[in-house]
N, C-alpha and C. Protein backbone atom coordinates (compact mmCIF):
# COMPACT_ATOMS: atom_id res chain seq x y z
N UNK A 1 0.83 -1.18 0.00
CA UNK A 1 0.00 0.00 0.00
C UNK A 1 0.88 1.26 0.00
N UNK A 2 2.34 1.18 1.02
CA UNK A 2 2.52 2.59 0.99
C UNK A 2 3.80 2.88 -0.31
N UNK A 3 3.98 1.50 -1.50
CA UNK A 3 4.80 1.69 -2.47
C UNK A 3 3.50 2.42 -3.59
N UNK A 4 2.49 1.88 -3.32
CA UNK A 4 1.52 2.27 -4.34
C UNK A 4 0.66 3.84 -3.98
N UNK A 5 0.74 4.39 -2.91
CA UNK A 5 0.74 5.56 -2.53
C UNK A 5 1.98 6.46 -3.24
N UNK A 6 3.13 6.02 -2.89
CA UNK A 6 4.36 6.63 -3.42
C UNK A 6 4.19 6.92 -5.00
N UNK A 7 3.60 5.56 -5.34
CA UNK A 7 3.52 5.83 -7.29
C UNK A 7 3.02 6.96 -7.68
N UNK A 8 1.86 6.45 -6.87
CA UNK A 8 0.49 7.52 -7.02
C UNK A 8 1.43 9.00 -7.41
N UNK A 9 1.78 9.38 -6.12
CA UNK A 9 2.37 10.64 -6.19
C UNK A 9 3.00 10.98 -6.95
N UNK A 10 4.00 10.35 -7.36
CA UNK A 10 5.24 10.40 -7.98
C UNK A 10 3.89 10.73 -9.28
N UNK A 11 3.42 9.87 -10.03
CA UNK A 11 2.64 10.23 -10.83
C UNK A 11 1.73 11.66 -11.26
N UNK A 12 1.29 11.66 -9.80
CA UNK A 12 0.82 13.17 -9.88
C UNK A 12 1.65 14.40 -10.23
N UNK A 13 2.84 14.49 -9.19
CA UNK A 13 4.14 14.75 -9.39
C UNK A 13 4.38 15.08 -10.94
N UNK A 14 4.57 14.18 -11.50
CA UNK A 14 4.76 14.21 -13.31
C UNK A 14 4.15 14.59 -13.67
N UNK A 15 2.56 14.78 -13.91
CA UNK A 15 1.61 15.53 -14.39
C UNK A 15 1.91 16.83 -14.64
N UNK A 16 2.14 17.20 -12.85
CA UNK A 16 2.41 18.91 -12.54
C UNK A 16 3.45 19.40 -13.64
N UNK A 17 4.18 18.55 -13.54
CA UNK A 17 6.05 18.70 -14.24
C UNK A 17 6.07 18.75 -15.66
N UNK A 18 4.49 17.82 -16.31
CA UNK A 18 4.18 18.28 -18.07
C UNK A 18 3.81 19.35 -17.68
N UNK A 19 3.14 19.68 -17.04
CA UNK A 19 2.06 21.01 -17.63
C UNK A 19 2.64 22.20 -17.29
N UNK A 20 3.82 22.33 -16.19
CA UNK A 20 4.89 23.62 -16.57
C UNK A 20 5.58 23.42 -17.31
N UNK A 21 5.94 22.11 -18.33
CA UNK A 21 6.65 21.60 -19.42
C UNK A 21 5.85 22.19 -20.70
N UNK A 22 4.88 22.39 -20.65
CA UNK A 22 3.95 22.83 -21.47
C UNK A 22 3.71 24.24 -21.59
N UNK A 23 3.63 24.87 -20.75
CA UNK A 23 3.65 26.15 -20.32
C UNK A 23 4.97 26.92 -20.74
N UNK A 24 6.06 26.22 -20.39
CA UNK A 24 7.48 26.92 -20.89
C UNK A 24 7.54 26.69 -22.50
N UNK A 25 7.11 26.12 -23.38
CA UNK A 25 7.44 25.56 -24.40
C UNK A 25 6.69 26.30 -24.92
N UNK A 26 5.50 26.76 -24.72
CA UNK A 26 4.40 27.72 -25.47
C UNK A 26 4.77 29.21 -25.49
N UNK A 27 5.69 29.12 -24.25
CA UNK A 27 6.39 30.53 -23.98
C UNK A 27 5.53 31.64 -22.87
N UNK A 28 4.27 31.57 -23.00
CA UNK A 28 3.22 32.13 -21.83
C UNK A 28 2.62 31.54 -21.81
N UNK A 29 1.63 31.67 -20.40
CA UNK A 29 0.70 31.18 -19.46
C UNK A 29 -1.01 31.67 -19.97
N UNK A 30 -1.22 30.22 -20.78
CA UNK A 30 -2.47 29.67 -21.23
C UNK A 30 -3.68 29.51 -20.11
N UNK A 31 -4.41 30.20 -20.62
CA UNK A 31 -5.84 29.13 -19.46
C UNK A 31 -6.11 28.21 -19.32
N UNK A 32 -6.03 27.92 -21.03
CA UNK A 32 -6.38 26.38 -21.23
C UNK A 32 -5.52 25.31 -20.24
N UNK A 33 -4.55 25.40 -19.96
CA UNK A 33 -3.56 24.29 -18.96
C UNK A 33 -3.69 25.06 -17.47
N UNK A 34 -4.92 24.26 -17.22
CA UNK A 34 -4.83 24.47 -15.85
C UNK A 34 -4.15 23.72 -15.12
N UNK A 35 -4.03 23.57 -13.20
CA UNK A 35 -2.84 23.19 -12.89
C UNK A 35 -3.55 21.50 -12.42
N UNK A 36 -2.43 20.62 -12.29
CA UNK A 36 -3.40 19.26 -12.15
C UNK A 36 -3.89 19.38 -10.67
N UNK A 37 -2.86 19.90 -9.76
CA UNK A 37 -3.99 19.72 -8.41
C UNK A 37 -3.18 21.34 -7.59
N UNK A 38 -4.54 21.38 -7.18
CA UNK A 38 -4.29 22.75 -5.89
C UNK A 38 -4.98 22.76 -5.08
N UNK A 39 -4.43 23.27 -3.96
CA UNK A 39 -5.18 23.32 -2.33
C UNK A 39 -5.40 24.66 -2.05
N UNK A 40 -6.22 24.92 -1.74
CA UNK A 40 -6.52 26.32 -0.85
C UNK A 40 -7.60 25.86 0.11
N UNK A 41 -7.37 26.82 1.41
CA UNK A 41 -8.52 27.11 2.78
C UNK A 41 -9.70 27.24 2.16
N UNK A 42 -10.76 26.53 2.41
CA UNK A 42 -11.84 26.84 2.39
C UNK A 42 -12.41 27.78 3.24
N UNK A 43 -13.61 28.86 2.90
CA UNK A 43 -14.43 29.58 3.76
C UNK A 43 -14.58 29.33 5.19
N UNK A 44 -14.45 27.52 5.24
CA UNK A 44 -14.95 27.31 6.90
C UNK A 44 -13.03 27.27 7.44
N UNK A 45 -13.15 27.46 9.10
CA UNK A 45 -12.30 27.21 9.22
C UNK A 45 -11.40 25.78 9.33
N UNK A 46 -10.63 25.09 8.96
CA UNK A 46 -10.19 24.08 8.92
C UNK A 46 -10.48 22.92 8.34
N UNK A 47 -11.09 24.11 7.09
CA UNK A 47 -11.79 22.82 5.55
C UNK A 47 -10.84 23.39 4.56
N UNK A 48 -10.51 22.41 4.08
CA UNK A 48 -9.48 22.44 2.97
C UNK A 48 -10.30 22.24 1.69
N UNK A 49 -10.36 22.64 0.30
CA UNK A 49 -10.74 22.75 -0.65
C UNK A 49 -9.67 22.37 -1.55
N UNK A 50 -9.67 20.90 -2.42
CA UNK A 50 -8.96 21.01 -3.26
C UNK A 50 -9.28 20.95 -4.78
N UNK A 51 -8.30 20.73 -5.71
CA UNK A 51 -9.25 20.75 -7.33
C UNK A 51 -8.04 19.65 -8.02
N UNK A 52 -8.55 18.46 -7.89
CA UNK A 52 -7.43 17.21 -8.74
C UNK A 52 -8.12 17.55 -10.51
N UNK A 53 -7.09 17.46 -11.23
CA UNK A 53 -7.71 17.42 -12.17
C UNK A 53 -8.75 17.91 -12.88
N UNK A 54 -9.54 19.17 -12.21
CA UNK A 54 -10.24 19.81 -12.78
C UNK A 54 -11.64 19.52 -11.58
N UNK A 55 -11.84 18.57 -11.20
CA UNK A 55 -12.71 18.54 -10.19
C UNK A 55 -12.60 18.65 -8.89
N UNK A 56 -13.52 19.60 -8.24
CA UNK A 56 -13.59 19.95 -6.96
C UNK A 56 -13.33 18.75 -5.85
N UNK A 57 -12.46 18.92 -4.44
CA UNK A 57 -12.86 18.01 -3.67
C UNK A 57 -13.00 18.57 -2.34
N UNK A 58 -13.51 18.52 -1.59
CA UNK A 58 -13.52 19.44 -0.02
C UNK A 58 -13.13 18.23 0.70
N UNK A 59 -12.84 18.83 1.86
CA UNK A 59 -12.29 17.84 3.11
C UNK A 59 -14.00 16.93 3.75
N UNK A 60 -14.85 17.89 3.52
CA UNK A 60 -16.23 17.36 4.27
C UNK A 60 -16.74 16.23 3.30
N UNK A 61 -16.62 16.48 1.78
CA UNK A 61 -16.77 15.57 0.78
C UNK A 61 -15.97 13.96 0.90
N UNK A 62 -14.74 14.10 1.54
CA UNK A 62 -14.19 12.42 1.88
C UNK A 62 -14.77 12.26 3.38
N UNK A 63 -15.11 13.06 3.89
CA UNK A 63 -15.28 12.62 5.66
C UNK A 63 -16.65 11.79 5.30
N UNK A 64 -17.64 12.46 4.01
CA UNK A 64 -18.59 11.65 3.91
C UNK A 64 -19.04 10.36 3.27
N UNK A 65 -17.66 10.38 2.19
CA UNK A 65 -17.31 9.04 1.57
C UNK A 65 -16.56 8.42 2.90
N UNK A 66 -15.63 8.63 3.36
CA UNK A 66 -15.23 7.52 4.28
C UNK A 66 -16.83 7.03 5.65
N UNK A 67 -17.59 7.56 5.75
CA UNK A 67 -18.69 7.27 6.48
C UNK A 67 -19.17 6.89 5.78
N UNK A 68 -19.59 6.92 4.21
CA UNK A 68 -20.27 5.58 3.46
C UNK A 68 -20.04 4.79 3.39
N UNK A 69 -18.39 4.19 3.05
CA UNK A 69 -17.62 3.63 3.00
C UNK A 69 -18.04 2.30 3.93
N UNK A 70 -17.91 2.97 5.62
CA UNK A 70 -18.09 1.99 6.63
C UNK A 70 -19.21 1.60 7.13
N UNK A 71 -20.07 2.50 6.48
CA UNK A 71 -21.51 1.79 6.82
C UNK A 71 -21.61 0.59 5.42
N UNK A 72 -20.94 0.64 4.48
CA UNK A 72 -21.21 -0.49 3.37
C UNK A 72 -20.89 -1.34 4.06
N UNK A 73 -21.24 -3.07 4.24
CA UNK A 73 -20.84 -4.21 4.27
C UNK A 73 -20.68 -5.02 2.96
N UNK A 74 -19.74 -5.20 2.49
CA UNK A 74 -19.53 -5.78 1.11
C UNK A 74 -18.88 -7.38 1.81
N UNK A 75 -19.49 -7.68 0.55
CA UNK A 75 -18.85 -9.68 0.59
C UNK A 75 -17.44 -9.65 -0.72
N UNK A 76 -16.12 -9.24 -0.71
CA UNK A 76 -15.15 -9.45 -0.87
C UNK A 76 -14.79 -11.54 -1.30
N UNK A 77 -15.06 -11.81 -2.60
CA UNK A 77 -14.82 -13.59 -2.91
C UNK A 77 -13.75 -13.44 -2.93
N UNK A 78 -12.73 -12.76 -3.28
CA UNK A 78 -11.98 -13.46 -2.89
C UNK A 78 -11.16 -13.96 -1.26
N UNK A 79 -11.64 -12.77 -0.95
CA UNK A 79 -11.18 -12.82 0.48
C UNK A 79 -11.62 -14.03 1.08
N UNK A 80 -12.93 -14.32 0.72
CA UNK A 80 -13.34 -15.75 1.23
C UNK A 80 -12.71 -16.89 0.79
N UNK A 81 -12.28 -16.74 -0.36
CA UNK A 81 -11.88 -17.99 -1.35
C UNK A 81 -10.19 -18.37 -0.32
N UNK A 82 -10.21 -16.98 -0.33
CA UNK A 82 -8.56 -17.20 0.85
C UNK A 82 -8.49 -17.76 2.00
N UNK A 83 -9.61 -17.54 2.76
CA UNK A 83 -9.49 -17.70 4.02
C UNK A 83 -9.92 -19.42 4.18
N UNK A 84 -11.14 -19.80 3.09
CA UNK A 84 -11.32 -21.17 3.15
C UNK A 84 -9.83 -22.07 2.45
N UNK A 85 -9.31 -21.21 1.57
CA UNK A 85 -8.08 -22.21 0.78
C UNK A 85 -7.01 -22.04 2.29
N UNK A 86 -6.78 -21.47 3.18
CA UNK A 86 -5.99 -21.16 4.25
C UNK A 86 -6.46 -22.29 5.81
N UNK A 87 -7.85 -21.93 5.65
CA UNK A 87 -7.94 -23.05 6.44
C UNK A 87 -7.90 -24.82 5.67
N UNK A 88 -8.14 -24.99 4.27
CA UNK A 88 -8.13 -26.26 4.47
C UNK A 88 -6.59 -26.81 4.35
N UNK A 89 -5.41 -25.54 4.08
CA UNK A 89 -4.14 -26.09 4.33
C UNK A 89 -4.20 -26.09 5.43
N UNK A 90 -3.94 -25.72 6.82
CA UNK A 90 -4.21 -25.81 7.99
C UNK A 90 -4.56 -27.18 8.49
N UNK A 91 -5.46 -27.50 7.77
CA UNK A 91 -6.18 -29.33 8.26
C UNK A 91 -5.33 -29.95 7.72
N UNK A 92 -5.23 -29.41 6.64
CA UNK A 92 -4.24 -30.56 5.48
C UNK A 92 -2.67 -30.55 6.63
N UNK A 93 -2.09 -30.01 6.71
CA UNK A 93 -0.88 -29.97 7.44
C UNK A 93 -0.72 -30.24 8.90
N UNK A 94 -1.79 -29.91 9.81
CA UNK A 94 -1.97 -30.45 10.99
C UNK A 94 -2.26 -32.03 10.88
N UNK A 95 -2.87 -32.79 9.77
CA UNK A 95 -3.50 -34.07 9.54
C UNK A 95 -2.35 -34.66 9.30
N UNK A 96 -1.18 -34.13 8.70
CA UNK A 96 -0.06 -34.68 8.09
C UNK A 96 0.97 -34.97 9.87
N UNK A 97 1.06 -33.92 10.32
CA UNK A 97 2.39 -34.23 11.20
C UNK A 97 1.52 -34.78 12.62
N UNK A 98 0.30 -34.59 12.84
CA UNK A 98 -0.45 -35.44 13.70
C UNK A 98 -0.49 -36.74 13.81
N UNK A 99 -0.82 -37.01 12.22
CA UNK A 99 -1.29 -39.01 12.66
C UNK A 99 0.28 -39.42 12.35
């Protein structure tokens, strides 16, 4: 998780790095290339407002996805498929050095 966080960034990272790549090469500062992500304070105090890619995100906007999030109960197969292939090695290998 935290190599694939790192990508992430690094990725984003590059984005930023075309589009002042883009910007220098045109010689001035286009509208059309807006920036891939920016943060500014929101109106309230201690809400952050950001814009990935062109779409808005507020801090109250994930507080309410992560509370959907955990009220979902999802059934995950494979997770099951794991945990039953985990326990029947378990029998299988306890059966072996037992008898």
């Amino acid at each position: 998780m935290l190599l694939i966080s790192i990508l992430f960034i690094g990725i984003i990272i590059g984005f930023q790095e075309a589009n002042h790549g883009l910007k220098e090469m045109k010689g001035f500062d286009d509208g059309t290339f807006s920036s891939v992500i920016s943060v500014q304070e929101g109106e309230d105090y201690g809400r952050y407002e950001a814009t990935i890619l062109g779409e808005k995100v507020t801090s109250h906007d994930l507080e309410e996805k992560k509370k959907a999030l955990e009220e979902i109960s999802t059934y995950n197969l494979f997770t099951d498929i794991a945990k039953n292939f985990t326990d029947f090695l378990q029998k299988l290998i306890s059966s072996l050095f037992s008898g």
